[in-house]
N, C-alpha and C. Protein backbone atom coordinates (compact mmCIF):
# COMPACT_ATOMS: atom_id res chain seq x y z
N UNK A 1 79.82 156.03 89.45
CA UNK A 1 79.92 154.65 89.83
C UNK A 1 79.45 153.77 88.67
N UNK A 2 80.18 152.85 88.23
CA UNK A 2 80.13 151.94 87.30
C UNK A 2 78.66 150.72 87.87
N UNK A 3 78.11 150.18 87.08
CA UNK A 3 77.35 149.23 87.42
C UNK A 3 77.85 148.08 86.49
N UNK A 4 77.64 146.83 87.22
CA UNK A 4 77.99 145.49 86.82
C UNK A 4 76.62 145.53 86.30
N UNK A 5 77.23 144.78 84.98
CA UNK A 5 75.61 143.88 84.10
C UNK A 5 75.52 142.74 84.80
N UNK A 6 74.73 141.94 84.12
CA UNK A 6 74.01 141.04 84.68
C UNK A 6 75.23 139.54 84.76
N UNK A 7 75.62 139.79 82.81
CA UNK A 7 76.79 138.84 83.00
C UNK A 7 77.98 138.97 83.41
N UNK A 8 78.01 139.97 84.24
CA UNK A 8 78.92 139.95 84.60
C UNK A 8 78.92 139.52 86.50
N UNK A 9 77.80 139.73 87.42
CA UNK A 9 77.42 139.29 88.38
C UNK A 9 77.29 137.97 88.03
N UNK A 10 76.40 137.49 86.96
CA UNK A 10 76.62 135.68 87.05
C UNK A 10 77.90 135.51 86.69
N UNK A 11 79.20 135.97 86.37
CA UNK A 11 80.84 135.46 86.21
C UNK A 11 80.84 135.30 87.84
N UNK A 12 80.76 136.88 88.37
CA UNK A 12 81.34 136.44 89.76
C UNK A 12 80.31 135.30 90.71
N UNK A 13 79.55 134.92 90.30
CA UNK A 13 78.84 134.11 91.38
C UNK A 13 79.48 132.69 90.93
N UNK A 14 79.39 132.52 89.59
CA UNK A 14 80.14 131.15 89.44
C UNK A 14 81.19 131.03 89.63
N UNK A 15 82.24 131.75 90.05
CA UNK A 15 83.51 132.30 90.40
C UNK A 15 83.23 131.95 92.14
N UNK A 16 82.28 132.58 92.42
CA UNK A 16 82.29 131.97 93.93
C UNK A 16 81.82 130.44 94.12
N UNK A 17 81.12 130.29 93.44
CA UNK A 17 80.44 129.07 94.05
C UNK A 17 81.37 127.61 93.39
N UNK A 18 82.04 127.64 92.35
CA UNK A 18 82.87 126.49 91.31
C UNK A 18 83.21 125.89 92.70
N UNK A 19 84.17 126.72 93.30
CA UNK A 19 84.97 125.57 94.25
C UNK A 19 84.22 125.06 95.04
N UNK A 20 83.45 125.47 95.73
CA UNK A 20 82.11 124.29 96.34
C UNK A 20 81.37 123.26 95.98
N UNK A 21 81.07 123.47 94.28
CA UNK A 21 80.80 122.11 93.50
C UNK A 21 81.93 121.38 93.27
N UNK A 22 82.59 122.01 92.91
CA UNK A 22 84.46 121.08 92.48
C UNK A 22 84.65 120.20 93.39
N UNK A 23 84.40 120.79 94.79
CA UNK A 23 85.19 120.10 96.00
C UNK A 23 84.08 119.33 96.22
N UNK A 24 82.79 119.10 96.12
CA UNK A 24 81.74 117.90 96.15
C UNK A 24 81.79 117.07 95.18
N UNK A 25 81.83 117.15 93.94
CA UNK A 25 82.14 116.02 92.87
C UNK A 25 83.29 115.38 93.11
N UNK A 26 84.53 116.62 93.90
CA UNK A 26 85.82 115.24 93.69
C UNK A 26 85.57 114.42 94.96
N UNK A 27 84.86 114.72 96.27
CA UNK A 27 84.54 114.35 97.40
C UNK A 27 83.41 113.07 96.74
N UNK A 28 82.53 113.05 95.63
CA UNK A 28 82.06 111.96 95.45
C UNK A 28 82.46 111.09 94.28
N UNK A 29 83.58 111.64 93.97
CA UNK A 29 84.32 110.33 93.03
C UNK A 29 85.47 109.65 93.84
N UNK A 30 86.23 110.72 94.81
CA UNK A 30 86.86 109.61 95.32
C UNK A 30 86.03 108.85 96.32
N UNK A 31 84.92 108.63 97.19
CA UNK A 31 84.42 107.99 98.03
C UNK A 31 83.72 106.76 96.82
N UNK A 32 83.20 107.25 95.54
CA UNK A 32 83.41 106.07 94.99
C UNK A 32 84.76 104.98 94.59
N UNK A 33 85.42 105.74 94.45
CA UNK A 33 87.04 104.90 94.16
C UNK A 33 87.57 103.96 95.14
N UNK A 34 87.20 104.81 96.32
CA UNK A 34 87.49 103.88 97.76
C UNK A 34 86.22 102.57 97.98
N UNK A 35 85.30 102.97 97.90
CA UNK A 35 84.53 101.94 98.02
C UNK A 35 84.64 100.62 97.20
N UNK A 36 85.32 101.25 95.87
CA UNK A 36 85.45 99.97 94.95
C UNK A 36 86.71 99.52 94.87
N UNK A 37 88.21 99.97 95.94
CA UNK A 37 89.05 99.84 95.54
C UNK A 37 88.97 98.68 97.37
N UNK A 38 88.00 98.96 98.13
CA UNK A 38 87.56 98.27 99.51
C UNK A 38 86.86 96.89 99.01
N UNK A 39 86.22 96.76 98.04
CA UNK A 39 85.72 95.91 97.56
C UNK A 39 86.81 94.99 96.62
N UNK A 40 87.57 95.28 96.07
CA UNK A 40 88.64 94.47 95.37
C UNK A 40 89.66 94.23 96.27
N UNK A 41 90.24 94.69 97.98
CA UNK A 41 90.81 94.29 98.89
C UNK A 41 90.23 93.19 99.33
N UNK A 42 88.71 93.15 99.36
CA UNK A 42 88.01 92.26 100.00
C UNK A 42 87.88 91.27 98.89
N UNK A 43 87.87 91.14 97.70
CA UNK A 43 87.73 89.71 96.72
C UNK A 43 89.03 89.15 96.82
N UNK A 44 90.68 90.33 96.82
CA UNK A 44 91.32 89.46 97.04
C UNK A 44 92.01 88.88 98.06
N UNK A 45 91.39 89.35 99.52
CA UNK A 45 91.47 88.45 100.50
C UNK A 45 90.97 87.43 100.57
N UNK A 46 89.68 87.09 99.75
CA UNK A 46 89.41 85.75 100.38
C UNK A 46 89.87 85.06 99.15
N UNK A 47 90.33 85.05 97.65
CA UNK A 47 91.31 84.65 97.17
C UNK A 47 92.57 83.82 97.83
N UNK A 48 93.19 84.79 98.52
CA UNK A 48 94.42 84.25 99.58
C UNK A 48 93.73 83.48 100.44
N UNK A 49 92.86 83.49 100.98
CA UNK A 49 92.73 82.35 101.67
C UNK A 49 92.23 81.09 101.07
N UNK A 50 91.96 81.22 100.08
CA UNK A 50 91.57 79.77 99.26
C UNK A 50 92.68 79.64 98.73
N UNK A 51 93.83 79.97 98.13
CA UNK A 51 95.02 79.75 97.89
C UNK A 51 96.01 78.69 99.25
N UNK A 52 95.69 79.93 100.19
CA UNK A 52 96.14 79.05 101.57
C UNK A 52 95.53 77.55 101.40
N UNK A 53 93.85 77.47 101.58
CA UNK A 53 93.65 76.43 102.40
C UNK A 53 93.63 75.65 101.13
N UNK A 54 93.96 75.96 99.59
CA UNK A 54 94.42 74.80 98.78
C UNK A 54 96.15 74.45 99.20
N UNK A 55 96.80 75.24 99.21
CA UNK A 55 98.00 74.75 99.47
C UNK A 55 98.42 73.70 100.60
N UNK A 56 97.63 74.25 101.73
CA UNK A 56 97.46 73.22 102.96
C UNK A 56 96.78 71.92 102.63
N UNK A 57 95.73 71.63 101.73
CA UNK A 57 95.31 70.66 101.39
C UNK A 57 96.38 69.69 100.67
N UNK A 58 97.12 70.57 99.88
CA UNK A 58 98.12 69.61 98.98
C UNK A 58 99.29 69.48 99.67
N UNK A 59 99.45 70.22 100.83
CA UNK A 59 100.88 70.15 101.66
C UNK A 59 100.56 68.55 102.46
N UNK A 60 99.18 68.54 103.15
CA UNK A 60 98.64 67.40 103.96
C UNK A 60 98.56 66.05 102.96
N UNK A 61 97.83 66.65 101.92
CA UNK A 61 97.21 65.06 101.19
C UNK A 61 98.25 64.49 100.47
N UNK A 62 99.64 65.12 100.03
CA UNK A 62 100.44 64.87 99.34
C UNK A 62 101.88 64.44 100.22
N UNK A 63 101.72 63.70 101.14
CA UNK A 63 102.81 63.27 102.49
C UNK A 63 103.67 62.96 101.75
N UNK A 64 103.62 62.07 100.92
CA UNK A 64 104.73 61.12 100.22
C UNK A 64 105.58 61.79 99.04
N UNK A 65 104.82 62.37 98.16
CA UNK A 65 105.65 63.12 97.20
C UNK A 65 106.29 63.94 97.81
N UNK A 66 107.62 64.34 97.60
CA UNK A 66 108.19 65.90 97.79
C UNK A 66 107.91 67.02 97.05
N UNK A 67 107.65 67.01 95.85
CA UNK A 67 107.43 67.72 94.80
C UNK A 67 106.03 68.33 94.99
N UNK A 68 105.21 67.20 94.89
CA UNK A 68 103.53 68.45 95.69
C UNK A 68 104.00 69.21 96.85
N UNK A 69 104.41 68.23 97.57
CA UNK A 69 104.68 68.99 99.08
C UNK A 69 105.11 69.97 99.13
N UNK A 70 106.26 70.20 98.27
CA UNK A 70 106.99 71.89 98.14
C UNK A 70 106.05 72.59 97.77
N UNK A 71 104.99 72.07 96.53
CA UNK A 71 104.46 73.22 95.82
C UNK A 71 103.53 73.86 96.54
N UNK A 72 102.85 72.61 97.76
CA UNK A 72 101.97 73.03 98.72
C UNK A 72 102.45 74.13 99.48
N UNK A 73 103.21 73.60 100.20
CA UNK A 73 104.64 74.69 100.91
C UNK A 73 104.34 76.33 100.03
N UNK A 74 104.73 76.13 99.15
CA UNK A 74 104.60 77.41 98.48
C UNK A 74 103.07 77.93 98.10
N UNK A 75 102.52 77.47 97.77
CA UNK A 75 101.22 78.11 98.24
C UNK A 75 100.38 78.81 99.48
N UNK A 76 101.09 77.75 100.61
CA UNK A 76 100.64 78.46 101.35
C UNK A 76 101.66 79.89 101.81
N UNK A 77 102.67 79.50 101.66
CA UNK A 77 103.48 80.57 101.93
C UNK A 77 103.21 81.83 101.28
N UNK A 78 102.46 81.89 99.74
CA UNK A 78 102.14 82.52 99.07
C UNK A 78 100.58 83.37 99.77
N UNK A 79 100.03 82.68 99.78
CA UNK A 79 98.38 82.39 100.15
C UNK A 79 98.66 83.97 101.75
N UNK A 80 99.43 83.41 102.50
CA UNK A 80 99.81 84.19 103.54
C UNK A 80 100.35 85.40 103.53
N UNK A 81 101.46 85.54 102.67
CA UNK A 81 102.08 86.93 101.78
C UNK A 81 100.78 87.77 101.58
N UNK A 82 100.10 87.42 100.84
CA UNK A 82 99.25 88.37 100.15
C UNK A 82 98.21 88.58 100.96
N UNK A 83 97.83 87.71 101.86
CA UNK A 83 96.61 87.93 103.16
C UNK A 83 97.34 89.14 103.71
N UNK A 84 98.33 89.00 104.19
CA UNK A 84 99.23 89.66 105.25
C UNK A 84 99.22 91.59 104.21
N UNK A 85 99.36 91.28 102.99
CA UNK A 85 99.39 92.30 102.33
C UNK A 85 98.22 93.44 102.11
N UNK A 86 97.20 92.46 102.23
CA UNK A 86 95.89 92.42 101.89
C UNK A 86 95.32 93.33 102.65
N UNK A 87 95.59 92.64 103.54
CA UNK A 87 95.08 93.37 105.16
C UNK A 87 95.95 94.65 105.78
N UNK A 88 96.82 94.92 105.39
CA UNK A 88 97.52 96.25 105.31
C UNK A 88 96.75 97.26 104.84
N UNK A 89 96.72 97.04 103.41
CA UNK A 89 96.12 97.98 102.85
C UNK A 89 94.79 98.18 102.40
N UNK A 90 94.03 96.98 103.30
CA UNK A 90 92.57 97.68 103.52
C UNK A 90 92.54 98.54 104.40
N UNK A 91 93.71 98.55 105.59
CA UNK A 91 93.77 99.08 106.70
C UNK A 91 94.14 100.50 106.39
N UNK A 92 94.94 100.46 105.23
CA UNK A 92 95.07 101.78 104.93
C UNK A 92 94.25 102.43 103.96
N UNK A 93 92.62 102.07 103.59
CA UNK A 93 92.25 102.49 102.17
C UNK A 93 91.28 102.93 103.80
N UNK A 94 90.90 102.04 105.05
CA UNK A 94 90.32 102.51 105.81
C UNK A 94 90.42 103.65 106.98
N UNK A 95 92.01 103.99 106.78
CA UNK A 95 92.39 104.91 107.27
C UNK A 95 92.03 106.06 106.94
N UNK A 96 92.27 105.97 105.32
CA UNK A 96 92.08 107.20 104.56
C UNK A 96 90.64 107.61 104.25
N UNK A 97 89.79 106.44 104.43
CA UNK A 97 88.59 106.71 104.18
C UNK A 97 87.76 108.15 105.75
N UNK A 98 87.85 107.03 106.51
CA UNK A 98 87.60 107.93 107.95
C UNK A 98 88.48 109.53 107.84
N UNK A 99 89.60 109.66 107.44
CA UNK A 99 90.36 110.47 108.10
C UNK A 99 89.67 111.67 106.55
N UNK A 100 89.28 111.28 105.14
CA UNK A 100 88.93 112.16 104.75
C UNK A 100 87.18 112.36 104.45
N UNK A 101 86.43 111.00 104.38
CA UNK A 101 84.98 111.41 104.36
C UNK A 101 84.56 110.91 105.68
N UNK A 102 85.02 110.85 107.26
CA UNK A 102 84.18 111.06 108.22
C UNK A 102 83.74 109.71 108.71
């Protein structure tokens, strides 16, 4: 019967154990990625809404021109797009969050 040396028992132990560290480091880089990619959903939601409630300001204060008025128009229309977008895919960074760290 052959005997394993020593380096060769520490090959197989790090051989067993790699994928258990592997799968915890990538388990804590992506829960960092999500957290910071939850945090830039959230700066640019409230972005869109200051977009909105400037556009509404210039849609209201600007009665008489047509030309603000459109641009207001389009801001908010804009302002809303990207809320609407916004909120999707926090919904989905929060989906993924629960469904893979718990």
């Amino acid at each position: 019967m052959k005997k394993i040396n020593i380096f060769g028992r520490l090959a197989l132990a790090g051989i067993l154990i790699f994928p258990s560290v592997l799968l915890a480091q990538l388990k804590n880089i992506a829960a960092t990625f999500v957290t910071l990619l939850n945090t830039t959903v959230w700066l640019i939601m409230a972005l869109a809404v200051f977009f909105f409630v400037i556009g509404a300001i210039r849609f209201i204060a600007t009665a008489g021109d047509e030309r603000s008025r459109s641009d207001g128009k389009q801001m908010m229309i804009w302002g809303t797009l990207s809320l609407f977008v916004m909120v999707a895919v926090w919904g989905i960074v929060n989906i993924i969050k629960n469904t893979f760290f718990g």
